[in-house]
C-alpha atoms as a PDB file:
ATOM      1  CA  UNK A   1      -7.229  -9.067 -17.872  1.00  0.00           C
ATOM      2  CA  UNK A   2      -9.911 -10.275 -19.740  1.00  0.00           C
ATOM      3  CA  UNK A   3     -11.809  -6.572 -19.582  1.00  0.00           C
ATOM      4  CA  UNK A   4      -8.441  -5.411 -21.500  1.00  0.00           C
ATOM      5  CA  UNK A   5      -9.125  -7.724 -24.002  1.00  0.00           C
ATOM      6  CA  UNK A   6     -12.903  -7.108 -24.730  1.00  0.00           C
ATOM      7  CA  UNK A   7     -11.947  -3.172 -24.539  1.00  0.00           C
ATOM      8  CA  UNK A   8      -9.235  -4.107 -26.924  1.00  0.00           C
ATOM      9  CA  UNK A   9     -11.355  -5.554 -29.741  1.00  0.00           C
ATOM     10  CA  UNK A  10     -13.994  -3.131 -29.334  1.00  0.00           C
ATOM     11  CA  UNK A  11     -11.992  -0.318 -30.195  1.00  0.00           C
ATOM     12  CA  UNK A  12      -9.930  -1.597 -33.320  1.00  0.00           C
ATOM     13  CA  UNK A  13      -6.855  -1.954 -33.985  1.00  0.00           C
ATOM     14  CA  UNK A  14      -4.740  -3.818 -30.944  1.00  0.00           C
ATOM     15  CA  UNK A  15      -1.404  -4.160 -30.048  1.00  0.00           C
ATOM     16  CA  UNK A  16       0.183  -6.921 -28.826  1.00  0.00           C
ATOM     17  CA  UNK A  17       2.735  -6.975 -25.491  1.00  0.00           C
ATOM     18  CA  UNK A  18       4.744  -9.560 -23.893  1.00  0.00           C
ATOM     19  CA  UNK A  19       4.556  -9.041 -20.305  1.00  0.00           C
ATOM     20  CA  UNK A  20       7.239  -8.680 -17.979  1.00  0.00           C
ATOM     21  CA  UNK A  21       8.154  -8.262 -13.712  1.00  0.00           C
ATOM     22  CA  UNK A  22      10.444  -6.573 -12.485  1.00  0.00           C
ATOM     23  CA  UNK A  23       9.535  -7.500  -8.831  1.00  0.00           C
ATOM     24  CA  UNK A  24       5.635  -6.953  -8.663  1.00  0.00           C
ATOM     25  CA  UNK A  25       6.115  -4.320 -11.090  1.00  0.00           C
ATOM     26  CA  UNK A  26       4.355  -5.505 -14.377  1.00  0.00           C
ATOM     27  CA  UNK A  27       5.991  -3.900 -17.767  1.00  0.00           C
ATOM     28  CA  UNK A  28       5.264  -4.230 -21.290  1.00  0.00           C
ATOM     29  CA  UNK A  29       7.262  -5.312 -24.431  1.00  0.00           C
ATOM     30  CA  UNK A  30       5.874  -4.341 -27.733  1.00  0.00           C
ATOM     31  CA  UNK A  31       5.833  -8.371 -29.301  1.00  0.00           C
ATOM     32  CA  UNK A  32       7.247  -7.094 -32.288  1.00  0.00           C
ATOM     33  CA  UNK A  33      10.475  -7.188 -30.683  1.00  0.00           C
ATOM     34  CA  UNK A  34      10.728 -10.005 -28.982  1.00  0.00           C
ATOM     35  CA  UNK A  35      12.495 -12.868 -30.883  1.00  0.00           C
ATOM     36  CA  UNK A  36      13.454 -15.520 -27.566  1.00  0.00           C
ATOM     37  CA  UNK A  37      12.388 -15.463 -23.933  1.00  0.00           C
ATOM     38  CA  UNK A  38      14.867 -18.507 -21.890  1.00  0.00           C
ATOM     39  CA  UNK A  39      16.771 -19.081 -19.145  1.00  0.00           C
ATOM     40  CA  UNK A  40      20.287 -17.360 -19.101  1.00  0.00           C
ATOM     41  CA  UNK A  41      22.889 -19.713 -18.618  1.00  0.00           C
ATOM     42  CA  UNK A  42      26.430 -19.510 -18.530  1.00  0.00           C
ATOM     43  CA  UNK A  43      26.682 -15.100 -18.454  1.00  0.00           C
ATOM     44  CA  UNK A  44      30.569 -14.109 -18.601  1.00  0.00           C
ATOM     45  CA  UNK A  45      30.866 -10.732 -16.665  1.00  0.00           C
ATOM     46  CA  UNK A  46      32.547  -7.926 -19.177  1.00  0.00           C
ATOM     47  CA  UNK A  47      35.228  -5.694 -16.945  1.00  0.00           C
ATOM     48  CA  UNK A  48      34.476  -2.085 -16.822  1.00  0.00           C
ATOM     49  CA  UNK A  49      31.424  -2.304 -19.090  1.00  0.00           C
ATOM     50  CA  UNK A  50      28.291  -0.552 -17.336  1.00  0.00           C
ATOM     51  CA  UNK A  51      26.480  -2.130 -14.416  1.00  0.00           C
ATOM     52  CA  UNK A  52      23.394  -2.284 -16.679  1.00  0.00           C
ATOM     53  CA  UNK A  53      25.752  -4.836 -18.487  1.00  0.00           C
ATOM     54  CA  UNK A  54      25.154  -8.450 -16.732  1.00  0.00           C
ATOM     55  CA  UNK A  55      27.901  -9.521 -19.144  1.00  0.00           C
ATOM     56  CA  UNK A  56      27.950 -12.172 -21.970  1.00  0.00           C
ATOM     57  CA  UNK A  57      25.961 -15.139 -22.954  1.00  0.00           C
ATOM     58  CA  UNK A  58      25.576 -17.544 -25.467  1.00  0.00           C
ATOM     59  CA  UNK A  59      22.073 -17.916 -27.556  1.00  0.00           C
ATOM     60  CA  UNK A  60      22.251 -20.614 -29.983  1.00  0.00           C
ATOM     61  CA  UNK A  61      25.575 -19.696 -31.013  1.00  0.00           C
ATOM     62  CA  UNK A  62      25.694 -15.976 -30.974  1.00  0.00           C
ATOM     63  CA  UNK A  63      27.090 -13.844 -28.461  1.00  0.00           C
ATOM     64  CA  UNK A  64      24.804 -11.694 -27.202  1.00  0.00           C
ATOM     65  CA  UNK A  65      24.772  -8.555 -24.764  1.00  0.00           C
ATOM     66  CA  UNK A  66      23.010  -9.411 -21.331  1.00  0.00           C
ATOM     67  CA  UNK A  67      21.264  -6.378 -20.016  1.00  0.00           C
ATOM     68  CA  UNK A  68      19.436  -6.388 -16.166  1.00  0.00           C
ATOM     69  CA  UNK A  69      16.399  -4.545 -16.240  1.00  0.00           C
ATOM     70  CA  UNK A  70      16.006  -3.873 -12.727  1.00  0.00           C
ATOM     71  CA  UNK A  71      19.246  -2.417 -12.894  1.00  0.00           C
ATOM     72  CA  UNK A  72      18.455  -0.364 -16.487  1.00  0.00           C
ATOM     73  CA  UNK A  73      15.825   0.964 -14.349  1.00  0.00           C
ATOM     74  CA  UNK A  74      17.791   2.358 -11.334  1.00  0.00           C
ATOM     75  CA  UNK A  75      16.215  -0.487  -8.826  1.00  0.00           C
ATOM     76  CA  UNK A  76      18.216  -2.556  -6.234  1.00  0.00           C
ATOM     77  CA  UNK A  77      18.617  -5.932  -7.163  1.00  0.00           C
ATOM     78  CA  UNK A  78      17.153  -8.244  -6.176  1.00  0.00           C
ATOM     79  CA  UNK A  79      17.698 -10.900  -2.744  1.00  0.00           C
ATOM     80  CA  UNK A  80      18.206 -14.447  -4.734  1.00  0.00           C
ATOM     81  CA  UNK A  81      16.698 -17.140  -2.156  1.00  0.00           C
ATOM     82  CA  UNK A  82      16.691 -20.220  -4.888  1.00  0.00           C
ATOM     83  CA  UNK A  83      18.186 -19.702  -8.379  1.00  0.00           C
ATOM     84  CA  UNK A  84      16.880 -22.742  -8.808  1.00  0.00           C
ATOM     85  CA  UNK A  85      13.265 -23.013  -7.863  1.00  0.00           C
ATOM     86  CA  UNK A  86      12.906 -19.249  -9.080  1.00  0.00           C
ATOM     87  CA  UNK A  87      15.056 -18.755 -12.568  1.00  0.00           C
ATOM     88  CA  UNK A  88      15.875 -15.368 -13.954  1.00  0.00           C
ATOM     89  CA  UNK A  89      14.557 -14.828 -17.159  1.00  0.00           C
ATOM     90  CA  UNK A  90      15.872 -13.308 -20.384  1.00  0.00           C
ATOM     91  CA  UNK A  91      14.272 -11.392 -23.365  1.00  0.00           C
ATOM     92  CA  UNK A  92      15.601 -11.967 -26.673  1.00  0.00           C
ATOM     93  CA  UNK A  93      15.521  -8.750 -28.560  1.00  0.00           C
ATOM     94  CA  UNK A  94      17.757  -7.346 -31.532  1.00  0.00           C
ATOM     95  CA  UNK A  95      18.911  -2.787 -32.170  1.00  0.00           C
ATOM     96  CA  UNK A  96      20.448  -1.937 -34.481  1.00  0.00           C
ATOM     97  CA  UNK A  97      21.447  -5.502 -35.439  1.00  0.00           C
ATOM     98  CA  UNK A  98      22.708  -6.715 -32.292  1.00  0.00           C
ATOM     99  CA  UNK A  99      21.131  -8.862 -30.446  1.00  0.00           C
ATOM    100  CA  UNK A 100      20.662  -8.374 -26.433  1.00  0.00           C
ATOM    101  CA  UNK A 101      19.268 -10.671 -23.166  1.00  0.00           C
ATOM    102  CA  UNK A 102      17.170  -8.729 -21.238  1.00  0.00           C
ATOM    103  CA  UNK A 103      17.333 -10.248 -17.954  1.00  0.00           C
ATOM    104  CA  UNK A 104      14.181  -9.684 -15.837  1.00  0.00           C
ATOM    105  CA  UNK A 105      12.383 -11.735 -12.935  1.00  0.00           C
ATOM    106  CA  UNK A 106      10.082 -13.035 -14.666  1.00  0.00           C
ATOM    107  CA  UNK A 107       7.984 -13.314 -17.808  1.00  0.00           C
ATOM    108  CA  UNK A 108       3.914 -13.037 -18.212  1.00  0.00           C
ATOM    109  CA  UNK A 109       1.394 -13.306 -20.860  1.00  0.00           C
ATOM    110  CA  UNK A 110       1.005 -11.830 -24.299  1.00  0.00           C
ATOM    111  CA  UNK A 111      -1.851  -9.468 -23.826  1.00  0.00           C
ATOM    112  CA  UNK A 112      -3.531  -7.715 -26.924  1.00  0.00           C
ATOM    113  CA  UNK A 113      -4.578  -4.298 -25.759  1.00  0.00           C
ATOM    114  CA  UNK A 114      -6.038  -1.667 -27.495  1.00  0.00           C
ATOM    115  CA  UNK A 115      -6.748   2.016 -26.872  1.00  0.00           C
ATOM    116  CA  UNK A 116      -9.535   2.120 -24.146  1.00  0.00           C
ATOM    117  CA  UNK A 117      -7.061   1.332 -21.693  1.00  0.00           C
ATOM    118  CA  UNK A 118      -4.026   3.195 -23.259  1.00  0.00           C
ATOM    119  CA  UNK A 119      -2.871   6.571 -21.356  1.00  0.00           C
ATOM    120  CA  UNK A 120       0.247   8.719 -21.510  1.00  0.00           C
ATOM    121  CA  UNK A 121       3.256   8.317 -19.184  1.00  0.00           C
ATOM    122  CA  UNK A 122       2.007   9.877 -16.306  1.00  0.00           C
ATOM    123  CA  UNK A 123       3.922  12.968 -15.121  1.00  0.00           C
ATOM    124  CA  UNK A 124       4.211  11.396 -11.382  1.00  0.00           C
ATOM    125  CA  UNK A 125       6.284   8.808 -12.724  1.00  0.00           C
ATOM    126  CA  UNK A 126      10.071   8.069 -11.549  1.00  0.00           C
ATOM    127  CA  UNK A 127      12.196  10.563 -14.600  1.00  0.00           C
ATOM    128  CA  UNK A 128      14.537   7.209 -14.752  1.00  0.00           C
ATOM    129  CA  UNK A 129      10.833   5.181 -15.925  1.00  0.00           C
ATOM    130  CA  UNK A 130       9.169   7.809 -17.606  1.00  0.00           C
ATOM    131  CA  UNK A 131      12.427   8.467 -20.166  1.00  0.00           C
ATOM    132  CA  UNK A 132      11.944   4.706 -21.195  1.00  0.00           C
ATOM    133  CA  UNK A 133       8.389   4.357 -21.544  1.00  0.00           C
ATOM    134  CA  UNK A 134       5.813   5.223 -24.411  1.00  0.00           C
ATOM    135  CA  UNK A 135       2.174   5.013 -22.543  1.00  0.00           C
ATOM    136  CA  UNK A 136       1.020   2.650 -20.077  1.00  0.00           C
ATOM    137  CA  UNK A 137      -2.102   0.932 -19.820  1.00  0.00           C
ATOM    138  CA  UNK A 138      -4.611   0.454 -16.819  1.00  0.00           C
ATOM    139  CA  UNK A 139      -5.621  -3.425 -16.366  1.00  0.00           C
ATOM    140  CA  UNK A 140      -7.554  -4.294 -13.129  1.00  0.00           C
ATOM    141  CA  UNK A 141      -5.772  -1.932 -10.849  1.00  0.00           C
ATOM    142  CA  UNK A 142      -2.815  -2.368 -12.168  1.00  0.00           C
ATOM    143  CA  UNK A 143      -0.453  -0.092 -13.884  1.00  0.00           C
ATOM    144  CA  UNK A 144       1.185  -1.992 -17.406  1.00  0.00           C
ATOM    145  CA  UNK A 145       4.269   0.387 -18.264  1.00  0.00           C
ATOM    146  CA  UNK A 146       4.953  -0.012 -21.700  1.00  0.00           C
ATOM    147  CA  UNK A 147       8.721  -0.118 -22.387  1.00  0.00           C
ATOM    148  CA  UNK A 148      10.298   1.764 -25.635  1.00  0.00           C
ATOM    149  CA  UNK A 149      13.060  -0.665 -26.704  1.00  0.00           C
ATOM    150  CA  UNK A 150      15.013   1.407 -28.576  1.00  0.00           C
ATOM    151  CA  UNK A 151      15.626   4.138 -25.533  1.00  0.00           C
ATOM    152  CA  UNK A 152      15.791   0.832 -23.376  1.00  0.00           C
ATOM    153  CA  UNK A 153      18.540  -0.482 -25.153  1.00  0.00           C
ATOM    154  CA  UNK A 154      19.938   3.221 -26.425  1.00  0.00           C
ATOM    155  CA  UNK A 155      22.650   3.581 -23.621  1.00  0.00           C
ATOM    156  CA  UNK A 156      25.048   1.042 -25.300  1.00  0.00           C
ATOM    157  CA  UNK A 157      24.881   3.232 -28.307  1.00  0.00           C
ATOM    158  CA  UNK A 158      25.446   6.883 -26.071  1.00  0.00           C
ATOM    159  CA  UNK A 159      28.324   4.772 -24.576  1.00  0.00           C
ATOM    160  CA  UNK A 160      29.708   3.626 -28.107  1.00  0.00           C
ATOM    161  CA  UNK A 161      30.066   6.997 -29.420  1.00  0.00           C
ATOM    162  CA  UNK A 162      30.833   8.531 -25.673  1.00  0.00           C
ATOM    163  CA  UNK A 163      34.126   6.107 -25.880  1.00  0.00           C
END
């Protein structure tokens, strides 16, 4: 990962991601976004509400919208062994002046990448990834898949107005 940073400040200007898995799949948050990253407690399911919907939770006092990635991303979830050696984790992150969990497996680094290792969503890409992605970025054989928050978090909206 190192490489990606060097790369990074060679070229310019940088942009900074907070890392995410979804399983061994490693995805990108543009750090901008991000306001929390904890440990969901205490999620109320909503009836009827989309199965993207987790349901409710409580973040120092507001109710907020919890939203499984895995699941916003058409993947099975996943087989819990221990909740408790192996926490879910939760992205803070506010549209349109909500505020939503994004619950994901588990959180990474910040990395600060710049446009060496930037490419467009490949074509090859599941449809259901490549509609809520803006690039991705090559890091020592892996593949980061940069997330657009807005289209992440745009369903709610399509539902809203659908209703």
């Amino acid at each position: 990962m190192q490489a990606a940073n060097a790369n990074g400040a060679e070229t310019g200007p940088t942009d900074d991601y907070v890392t995410v898995f979804v399983g061994d799949t490693l995805f990108g948050l543009a750090i901008e976004r991000v306001h929390d990253v904890f440990v969901p407690s205490g999620v109320t399911p909503v009836p009827l509400a989309p199965s993207e919907i987790v349901g409710l939770l409580n973040l120092r006092g507001r109710v907020v919208t919890a939203v499984c990635l895995r699941r916003r991303l058409g993947l099975p979830d996943a087989v819990v062994q221990d909740e408790k050696a192996n926490p879910k984790m939760a992205i803070g992150l506010e549209q349109g002046g909500e505020t939503f969990a994004l619950v994901v497996d588990g959180v990474g680094e910040v990395l600060k990448l710049g446009t060496a290792s930037r490419e467009a969503v490949p074509i090859n890409l599941d449809p259901r990834w490549r509609n809520l992605a803006t690039c991705v970025h090559r890091l020592d054989g892996r593949l980061l898949v940069i997330l657009d928050v807005d289209a992440l978090l745009g369903f709610s909206a399509a539902g809203a107005k659908a209703a």
